[in-house]
Protein backbone atom coordinates (compact mmCIF):
# COMPACT_ATOMS: atom_id res chain seq x y z
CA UNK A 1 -12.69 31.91 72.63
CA UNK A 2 -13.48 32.09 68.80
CA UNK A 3 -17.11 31.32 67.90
CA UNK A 4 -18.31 28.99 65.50
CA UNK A 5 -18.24 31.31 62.48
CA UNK A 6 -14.49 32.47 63.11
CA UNK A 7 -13.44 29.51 63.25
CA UNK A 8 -14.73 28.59 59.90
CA UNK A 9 -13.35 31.86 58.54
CA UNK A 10 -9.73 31.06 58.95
CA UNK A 11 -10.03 28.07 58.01
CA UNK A 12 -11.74 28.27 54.95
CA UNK A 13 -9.15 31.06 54.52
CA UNK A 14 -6.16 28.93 55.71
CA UNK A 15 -7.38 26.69 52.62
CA UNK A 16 -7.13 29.78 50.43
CA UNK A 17 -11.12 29.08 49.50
CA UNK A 18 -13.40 32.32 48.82
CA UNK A 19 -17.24 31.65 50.37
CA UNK A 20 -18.41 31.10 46.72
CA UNK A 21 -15.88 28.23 46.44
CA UNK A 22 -16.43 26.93 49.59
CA UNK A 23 -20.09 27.00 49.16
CA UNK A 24 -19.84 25.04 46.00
CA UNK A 25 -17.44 22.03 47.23
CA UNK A 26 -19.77 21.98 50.78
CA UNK A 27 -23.20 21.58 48.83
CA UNK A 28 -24.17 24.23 51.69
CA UNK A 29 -25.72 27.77 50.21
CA UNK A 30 -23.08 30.73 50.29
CA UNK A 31 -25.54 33.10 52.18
CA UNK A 32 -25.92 30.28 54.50
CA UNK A 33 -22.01 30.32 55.50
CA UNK A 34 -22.03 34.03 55.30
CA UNK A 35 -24.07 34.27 57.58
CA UNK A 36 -22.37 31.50 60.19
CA UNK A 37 -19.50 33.32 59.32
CA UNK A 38 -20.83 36.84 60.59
CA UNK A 39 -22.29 34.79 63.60
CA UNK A 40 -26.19 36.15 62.06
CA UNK A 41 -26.72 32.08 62.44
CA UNK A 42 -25.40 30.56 65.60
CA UNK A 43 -26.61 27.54 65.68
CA UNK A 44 -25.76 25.47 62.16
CA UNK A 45 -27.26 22.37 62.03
CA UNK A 46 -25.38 19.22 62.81
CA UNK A 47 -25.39 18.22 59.44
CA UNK A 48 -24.37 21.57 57.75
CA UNK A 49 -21.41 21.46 59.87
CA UNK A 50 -20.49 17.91 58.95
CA UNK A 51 -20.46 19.27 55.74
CA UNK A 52 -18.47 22.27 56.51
CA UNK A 53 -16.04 20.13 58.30
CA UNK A 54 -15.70 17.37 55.65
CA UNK A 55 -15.19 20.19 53.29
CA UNK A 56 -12.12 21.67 55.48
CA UNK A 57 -10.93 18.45 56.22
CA UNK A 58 -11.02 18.82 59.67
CA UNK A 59 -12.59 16.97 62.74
CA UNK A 60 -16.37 17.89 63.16
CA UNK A 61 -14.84 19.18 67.09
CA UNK A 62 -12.67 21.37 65.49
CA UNK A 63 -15.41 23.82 64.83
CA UNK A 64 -17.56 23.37 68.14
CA UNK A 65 -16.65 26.62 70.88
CA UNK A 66 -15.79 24.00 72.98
CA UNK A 67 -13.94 20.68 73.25
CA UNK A 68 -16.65 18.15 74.39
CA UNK A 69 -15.64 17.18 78.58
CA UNK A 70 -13.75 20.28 78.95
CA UNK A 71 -15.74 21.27 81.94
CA UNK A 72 -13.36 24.48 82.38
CA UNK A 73 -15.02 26.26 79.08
CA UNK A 74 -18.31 24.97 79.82
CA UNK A 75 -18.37 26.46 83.89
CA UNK A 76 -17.32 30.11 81.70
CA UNK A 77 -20.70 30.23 79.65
């Protein structure tokens, strides 16, 4: 299961964005994603990934580890 920060790796790369770009049209510090990105910060704030996600133009779920109710990922943990 990808994490957090590897999912918003290749998707930020899917977009063709570099962190510096992606840090500018987010509003959310470069060496802040860097460091979701190298999982150093595991647990982004609710808001930073709204931003992240808004950004990517995907669904805020699309970057959780998990889909929420799938009880099969949650009983792995």
């Amino acid at each position: 299961m990808a994490t957090i920060g590897e999912k918003i790796r290749a998707l930020r790369i899917g977009k063709g964005l570099s962190v510096n770009e992606f840090a500018k049209l987010s509003k959310v510090s470069k060496s802040y994603i860097s460091n979701i990105e190298r999982g150093v910060q595991k647990n982004p704030s609710l808001i930073v990934m709204s931003k992240l996600a808004r950004t990517l133009e995907v669904p805020l779920e699309e970057l959780l580890p998990y889909r929420w109710g799938d009880e099969s990922e949650k009983n792995e943990k």
